[in-house]
C-alpha atoms as a PDB file:
ATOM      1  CA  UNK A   1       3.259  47.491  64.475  1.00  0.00           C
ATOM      2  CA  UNK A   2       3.922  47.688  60.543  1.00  0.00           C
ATOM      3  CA  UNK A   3       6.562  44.209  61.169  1.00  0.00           C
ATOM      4  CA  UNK A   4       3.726  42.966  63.102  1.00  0.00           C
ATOM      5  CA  UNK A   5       1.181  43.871  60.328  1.00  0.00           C
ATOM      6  CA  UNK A   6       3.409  42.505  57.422  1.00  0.00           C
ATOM      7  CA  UNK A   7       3.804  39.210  59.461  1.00  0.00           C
ATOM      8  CA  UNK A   8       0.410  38.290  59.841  1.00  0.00           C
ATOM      9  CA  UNK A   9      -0.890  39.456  56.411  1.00  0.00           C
ATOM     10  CA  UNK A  10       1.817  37.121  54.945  1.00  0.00           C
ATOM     11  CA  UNK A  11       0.713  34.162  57.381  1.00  0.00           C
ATOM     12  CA  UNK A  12      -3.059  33.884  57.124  1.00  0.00           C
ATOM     13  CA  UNK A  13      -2.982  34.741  52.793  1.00  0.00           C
ATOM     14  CA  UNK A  14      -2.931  31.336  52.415  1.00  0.00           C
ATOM     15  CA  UNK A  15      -6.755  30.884  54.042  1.00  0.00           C
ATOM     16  CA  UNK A  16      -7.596  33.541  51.824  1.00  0.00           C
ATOM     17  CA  UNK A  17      -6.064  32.571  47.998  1.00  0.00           C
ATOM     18  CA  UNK A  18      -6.598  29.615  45.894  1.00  0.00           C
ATOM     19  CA  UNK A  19      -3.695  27.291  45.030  1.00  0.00           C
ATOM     20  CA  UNK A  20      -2.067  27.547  41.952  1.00  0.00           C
ATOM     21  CA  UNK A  21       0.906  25.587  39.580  1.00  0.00           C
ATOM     22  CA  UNK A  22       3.290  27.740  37.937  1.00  0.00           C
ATOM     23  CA  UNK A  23       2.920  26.125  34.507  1.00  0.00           C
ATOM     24  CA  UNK A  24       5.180  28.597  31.987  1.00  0.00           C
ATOM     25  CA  UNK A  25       7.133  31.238  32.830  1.00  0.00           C
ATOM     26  CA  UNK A  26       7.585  33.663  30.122  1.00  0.00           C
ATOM     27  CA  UNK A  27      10.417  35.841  31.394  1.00  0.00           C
ATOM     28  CA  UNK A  28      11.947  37.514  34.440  1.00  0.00           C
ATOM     29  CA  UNK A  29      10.392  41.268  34.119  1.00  0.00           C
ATOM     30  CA  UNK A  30      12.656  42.695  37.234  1.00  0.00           C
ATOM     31  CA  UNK A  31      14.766  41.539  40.011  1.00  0.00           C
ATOM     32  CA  UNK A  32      15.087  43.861  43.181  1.00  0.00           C
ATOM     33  CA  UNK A  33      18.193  43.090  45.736  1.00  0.00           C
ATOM     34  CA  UNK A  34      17.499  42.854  48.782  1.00  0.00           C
ATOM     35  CA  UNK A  35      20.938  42.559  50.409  1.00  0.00           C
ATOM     36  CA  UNK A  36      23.166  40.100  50.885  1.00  0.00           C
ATOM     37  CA  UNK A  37      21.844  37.230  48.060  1.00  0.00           C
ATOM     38  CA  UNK A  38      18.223  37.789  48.385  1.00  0.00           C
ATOM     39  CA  UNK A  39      16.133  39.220  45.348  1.00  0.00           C
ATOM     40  CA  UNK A  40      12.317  40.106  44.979  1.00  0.00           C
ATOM     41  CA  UNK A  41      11.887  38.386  41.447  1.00  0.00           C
ATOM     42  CA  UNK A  42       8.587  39.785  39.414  1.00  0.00           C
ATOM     43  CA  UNK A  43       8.041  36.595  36.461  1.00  0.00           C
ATOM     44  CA  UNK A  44       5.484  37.035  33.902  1.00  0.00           C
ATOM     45  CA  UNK A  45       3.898  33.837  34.026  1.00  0.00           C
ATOM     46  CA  UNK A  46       0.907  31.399  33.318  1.00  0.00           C
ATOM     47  CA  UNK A  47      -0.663  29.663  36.132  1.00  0.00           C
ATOM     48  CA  UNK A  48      -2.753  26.248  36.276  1.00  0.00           C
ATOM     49  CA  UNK A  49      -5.232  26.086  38.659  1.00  0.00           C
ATOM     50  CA  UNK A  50      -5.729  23.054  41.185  1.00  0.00           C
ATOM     51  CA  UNK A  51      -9.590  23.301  40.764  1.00  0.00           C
ATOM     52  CA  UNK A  52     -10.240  21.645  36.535  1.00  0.00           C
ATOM     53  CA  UNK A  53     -13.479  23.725  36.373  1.00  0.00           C
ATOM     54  CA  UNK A  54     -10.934  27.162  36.193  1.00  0.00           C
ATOM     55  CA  UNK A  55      -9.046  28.431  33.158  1.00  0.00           C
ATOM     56  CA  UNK A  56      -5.505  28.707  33.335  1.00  0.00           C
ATOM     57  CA  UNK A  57      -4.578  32.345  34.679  1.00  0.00           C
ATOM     58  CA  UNK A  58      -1.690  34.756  33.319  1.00  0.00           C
ATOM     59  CA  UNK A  59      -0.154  37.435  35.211  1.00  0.00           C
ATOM     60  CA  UNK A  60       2.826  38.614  37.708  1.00  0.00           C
ATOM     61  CA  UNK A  61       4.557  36.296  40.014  1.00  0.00           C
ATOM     62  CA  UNK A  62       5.994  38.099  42.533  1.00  0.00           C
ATOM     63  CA  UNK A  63       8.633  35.507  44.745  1.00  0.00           C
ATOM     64  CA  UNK A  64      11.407  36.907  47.191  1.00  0.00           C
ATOM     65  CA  UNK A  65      14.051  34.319  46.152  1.00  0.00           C
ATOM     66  CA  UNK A  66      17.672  33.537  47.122  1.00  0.00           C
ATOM     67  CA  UNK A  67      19.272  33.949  43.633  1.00  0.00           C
ATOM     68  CA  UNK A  68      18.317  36.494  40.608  1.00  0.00           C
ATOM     69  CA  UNK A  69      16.343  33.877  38.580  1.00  0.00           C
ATOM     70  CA  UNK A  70      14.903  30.779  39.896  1.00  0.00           C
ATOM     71  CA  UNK A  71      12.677  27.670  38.032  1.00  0.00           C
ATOM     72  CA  UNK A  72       9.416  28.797  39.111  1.00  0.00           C
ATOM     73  CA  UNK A  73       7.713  25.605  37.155  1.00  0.00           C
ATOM     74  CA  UNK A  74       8.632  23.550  40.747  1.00  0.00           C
ATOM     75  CA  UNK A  75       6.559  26.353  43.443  1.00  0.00           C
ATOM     76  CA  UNK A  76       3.136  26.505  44.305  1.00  0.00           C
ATOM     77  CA  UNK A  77       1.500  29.961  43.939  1.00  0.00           C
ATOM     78  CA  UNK A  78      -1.467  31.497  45.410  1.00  0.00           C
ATOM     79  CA  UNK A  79      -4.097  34.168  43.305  1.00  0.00           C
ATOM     80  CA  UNK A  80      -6.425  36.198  45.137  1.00  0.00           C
ATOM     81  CA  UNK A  81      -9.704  34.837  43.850  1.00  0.00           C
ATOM     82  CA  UNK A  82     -11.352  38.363  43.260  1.00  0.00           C
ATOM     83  CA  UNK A  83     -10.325  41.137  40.725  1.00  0.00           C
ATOM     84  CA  UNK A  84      -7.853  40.107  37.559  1.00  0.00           C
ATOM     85  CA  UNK A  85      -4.789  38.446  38.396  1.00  0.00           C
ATOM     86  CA  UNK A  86      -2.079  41.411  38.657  1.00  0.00           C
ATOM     87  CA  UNK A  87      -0.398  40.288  41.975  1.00  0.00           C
ATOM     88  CA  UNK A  88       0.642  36.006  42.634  1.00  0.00           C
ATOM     89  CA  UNK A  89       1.960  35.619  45.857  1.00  0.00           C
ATOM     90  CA  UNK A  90       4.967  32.361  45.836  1.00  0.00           C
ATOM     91  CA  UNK A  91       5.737  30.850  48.920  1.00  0.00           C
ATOM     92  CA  UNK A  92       8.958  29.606  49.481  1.00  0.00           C
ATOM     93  CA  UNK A  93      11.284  29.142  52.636  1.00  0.00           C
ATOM     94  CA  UNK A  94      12.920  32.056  52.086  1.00  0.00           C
ATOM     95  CA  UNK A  95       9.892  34.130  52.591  1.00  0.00           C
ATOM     96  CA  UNK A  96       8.565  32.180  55.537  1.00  0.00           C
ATOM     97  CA  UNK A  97      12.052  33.317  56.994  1.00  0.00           C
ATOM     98  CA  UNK A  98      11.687  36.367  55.938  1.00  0.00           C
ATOM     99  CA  UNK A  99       8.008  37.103  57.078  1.00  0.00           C
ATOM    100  CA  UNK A 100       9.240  35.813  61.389  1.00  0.00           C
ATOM    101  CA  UNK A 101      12.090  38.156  60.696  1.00  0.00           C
ATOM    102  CA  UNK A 102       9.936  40.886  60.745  1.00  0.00           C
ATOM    103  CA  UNK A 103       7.575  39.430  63.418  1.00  0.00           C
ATOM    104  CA  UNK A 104      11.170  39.532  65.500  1.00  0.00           C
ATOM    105  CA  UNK A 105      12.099  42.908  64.563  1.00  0.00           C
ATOM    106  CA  UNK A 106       8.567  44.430  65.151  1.00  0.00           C
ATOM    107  CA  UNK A 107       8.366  42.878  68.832  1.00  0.00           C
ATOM    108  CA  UNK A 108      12.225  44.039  69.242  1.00  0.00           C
ATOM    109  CA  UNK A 109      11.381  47.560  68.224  1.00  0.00           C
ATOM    110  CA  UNK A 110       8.302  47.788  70.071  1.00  0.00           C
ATOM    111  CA  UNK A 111       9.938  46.298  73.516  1.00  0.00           C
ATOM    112  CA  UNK A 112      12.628  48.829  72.561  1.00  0.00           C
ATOM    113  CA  UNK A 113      10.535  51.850  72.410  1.00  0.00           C
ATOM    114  CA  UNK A 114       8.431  50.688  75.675  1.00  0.00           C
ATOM    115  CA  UNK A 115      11.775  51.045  77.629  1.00  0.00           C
ATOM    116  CA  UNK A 116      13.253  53.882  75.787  1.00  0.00           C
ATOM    117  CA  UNK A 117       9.791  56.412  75.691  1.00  0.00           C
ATOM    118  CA  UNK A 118       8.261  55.120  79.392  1.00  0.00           C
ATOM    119  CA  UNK A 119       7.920  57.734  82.182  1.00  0.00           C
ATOM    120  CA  UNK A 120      10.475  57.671  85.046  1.00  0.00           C
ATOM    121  CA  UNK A 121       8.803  57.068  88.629  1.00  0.00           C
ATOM    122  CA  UNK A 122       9.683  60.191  90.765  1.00  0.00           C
END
């Protein structure tokens, strides 16, 4: 249900964000591996936003990308509107990959355990 959970939370953020344009990146503060060539990049960064009557935002960009540093300055980013700006979320096609790999795995595991933990008929 967590797969499941992930999945949809990283679907419908986009009806729930406003749009933003990577305008500087300052530097790459950590890269996570994730296996194989994938990394979860965390950029300090400042961000334009679409709508003129906004100030330009500064915080962490937080991408999963397919190398260890990547040109943010090309990606659109979205900001939770409420509360400082502490967590960007970057959508690329690696994450959209990423995010129906674990819709996959979370209706695999929970078909799995339906077979595996149901009650034999006597």
């Amino acid at each position: 249900m967590g797969c499941i959970a992930v999945f949809i939370a990283t679907r419908t953020v986009r009806y729930w964000t406003e749009e933003y344009a990577v305008s500087q990146v300052f530097k790459l503060l950590r890269a996570v591996p994730l296996g194989g060539e994938y990394y979860i990049g965390f950029y300090d960064a400042a961000l334009t936003p679409s709508n003129p009557d906004k100030t330009v935002e500064q915080g962490q960009v937080i991408a999963v990308t397919p190398k260890r540093y990547v040109n943010l300055l090309e990606m659109k980013v979205r900001l939770f509107p409420n509360g400082p700006p502490f967590y960007f979320f970057c959508e690329t096609k690696t994450d959209w990959g990423f995010s129906y790999l674990l819709l996959g795995a979370g209706i695999l595991l929970w078909i799995l355990g339906f077979f595996l933990f149901r009650k034999k008929e006597e």
